[in-house]
N, C-alpha and C. Protein backbone atom coordinates (compact mmCIF):
# COMPACT_ATOMS: atom_id res chain seq x y z
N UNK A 1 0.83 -1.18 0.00
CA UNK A 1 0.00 0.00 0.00
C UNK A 1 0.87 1.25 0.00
N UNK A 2 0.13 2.18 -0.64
CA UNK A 2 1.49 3.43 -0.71
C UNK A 2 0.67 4.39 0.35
N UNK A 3 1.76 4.95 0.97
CA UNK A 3 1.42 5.81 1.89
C UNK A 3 0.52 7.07 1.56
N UNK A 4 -0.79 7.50 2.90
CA UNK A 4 -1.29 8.08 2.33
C UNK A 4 -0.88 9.50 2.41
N UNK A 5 0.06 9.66 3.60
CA UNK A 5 0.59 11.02 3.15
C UNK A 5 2.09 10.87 2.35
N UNK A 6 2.54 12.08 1.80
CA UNK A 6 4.03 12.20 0.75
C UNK A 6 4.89 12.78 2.07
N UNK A 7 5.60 12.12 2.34
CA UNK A 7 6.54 12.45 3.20
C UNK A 7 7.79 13.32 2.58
N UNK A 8 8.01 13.05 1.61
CA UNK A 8 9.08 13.58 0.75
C UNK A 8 8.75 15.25 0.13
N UNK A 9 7.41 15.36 0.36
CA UNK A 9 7.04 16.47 0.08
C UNK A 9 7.56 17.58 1.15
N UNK A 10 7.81 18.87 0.53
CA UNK A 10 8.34 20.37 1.17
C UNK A 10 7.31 20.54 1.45
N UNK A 11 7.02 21.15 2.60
CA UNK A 11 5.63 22.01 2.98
C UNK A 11 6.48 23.66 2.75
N UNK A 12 5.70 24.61 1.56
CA UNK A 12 5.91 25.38 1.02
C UNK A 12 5.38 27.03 2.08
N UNK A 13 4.74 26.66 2.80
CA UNK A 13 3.77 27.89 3.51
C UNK A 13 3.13 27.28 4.97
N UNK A 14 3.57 27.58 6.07
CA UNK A 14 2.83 27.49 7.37
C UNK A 14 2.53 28.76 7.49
N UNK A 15 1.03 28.93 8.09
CA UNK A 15 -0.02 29.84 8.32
C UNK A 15 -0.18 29.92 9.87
N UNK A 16 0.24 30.37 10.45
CA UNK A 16 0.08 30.82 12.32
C UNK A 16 0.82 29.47 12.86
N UNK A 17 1.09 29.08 14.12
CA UNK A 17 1.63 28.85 14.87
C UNK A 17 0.96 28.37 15.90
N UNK A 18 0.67 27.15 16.62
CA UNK A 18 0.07 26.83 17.92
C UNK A 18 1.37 26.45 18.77
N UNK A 19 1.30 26.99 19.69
CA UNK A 19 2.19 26.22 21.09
C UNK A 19 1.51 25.55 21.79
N UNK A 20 2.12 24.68 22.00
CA UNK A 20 1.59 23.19 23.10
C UNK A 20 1.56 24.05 24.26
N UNK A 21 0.82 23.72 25.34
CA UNK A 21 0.84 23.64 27.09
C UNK A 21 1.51 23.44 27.61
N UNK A 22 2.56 24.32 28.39
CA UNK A 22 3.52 23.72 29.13
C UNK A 22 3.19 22.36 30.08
N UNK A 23 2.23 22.06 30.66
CA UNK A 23 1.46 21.24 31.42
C UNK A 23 0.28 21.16 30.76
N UNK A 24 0.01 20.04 29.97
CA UNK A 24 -1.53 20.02 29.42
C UNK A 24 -2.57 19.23 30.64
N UNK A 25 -1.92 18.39 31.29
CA UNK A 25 -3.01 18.24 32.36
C UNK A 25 -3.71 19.51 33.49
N UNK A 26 -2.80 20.66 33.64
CA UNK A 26 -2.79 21.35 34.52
C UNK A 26 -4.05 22.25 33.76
N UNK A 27 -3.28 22.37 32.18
CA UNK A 27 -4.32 23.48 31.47
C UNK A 27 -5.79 22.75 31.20
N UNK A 28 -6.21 21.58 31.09
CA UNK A 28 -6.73 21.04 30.73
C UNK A 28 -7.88 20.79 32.30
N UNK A 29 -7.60 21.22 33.27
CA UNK A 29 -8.18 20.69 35.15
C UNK A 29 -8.34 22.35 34.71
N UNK A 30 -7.50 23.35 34.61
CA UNK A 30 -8.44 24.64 34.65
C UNK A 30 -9.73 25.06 33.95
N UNK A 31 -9.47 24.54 32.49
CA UNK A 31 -10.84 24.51 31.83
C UNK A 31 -11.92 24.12 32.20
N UNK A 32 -11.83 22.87 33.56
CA UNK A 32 -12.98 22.19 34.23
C UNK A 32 -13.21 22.78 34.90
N UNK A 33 -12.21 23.57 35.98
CA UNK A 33 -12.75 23.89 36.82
C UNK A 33 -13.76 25.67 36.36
N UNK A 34 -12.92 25.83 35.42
CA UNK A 34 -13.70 27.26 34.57
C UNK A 34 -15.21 26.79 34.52
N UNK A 35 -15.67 26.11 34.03
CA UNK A 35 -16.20 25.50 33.51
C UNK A 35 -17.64 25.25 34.36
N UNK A 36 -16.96 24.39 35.88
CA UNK A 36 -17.81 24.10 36.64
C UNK A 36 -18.13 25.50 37.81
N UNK A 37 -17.31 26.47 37.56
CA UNK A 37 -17.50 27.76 38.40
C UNK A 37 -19.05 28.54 37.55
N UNK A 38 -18.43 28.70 35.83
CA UNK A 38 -20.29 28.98 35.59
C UNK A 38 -21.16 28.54 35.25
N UNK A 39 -21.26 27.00 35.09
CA UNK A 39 -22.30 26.54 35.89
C UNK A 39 -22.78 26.71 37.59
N UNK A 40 -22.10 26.65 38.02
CA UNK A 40 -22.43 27.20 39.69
C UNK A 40 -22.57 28.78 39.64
N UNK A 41 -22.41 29.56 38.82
CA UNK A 41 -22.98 30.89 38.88
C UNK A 41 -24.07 31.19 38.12
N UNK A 42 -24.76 30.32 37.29
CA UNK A 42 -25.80 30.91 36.20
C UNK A 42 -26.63 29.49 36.55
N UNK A 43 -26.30 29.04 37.21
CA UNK A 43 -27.04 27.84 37.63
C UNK A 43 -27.62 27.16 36.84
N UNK A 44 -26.84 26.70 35.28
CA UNK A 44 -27.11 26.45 33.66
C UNK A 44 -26.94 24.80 33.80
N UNK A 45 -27.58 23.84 33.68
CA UNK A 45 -27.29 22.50 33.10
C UNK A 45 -27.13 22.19 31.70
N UNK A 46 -27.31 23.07 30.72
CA UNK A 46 -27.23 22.35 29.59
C UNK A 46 -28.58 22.47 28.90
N UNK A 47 -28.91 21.54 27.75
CA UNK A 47 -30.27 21.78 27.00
C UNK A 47 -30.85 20.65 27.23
N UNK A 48 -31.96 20.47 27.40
CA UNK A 48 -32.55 19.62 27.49
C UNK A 48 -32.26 18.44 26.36
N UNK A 49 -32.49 16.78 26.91
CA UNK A 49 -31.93 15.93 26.42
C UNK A 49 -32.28 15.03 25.56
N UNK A 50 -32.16 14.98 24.23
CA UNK A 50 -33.01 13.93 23.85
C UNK A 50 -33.09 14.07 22.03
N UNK A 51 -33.49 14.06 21.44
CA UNK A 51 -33.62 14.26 19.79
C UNK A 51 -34.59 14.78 19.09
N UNK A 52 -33.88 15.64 18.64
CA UNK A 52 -35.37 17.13 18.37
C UNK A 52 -35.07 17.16 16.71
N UNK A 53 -35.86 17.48 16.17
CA UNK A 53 -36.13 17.82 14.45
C UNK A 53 -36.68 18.97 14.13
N UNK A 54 -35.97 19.82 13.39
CA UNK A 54 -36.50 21.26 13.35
C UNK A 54 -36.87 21.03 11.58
N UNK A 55 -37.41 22.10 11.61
CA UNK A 55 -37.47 22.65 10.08
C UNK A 55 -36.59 23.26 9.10
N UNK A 56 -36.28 24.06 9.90
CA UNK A 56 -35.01 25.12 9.71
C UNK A 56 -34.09 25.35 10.60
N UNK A 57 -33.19 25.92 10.24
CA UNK A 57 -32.26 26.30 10.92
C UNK A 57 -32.45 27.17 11.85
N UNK A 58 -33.18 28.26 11.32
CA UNK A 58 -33.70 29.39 12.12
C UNK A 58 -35.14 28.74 13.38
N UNK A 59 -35.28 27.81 12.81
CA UNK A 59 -36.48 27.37 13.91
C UNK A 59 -35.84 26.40 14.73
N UNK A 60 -34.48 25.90 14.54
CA UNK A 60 -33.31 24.91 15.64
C UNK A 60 -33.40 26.34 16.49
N UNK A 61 -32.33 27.64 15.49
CA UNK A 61 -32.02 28.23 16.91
C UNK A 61 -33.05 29.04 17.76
N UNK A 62 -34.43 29.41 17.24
CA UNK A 62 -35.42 29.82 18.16
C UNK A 62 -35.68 29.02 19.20
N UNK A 63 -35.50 27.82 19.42
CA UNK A 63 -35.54 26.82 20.19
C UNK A 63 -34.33 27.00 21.28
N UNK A 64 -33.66 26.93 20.62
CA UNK A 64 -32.09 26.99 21.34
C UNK A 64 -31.96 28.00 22.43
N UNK A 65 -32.11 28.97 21.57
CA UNK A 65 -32.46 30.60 22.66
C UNK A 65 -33.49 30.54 23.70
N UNK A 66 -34.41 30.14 23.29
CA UNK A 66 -35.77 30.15 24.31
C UNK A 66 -35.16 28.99 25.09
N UNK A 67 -34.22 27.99 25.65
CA UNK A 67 -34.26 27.48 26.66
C UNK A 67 -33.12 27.41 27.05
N UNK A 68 -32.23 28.22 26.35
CA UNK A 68 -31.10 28.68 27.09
C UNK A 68 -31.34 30.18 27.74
N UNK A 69 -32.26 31.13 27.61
CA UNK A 69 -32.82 31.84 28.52
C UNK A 69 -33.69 31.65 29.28
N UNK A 70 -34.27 31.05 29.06
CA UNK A 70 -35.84 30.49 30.07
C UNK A 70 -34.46 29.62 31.31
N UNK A 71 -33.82 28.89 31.15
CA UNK A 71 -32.70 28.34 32.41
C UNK A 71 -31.83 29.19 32.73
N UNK A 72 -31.36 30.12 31.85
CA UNK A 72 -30.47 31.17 33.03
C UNK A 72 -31.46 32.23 33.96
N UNK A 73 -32.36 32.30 33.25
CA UNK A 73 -32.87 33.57 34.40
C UNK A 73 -33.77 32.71 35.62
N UNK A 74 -34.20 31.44 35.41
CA UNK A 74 -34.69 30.65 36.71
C UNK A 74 -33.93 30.86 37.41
């Protein structure tokens, strides 16, 4: 089988730059704990669970909005 990437190939153009985490477990326990702080401030679980069928797109996110506000302001 021939390989599916060309190894032999020049990469001609890199476009931005990511740096790794000095500690990715460390960065990775802050995001949770970010995470679980607003939920404990907006007192938000999430959307309700289960399998929904819209029409449109615009009638997914009328849905979306109306019960992601109707649970933050409870």
């Amino acid at each position: 089988m021939k390989p599916i990437i060309n190894l032999e190939e020049n990469i001609g153009k890199t476009v931005g730059r990511r740096t790794a985490p000095k500690d990715a477990f460390a960065y990775g326990m802050a995001l949770q704990q970010t995470a679980l702080d607003l939920q404990k401030s907006f007192g938000f679980r999430g959307l309700p669970r289960g399998v929904f069928r819209f029409n449109s797109h615009e009638e997914a996110d009328r849905w979306m909005m109306k019960h992601l506000i109707r649970r933050t302001r409870s």
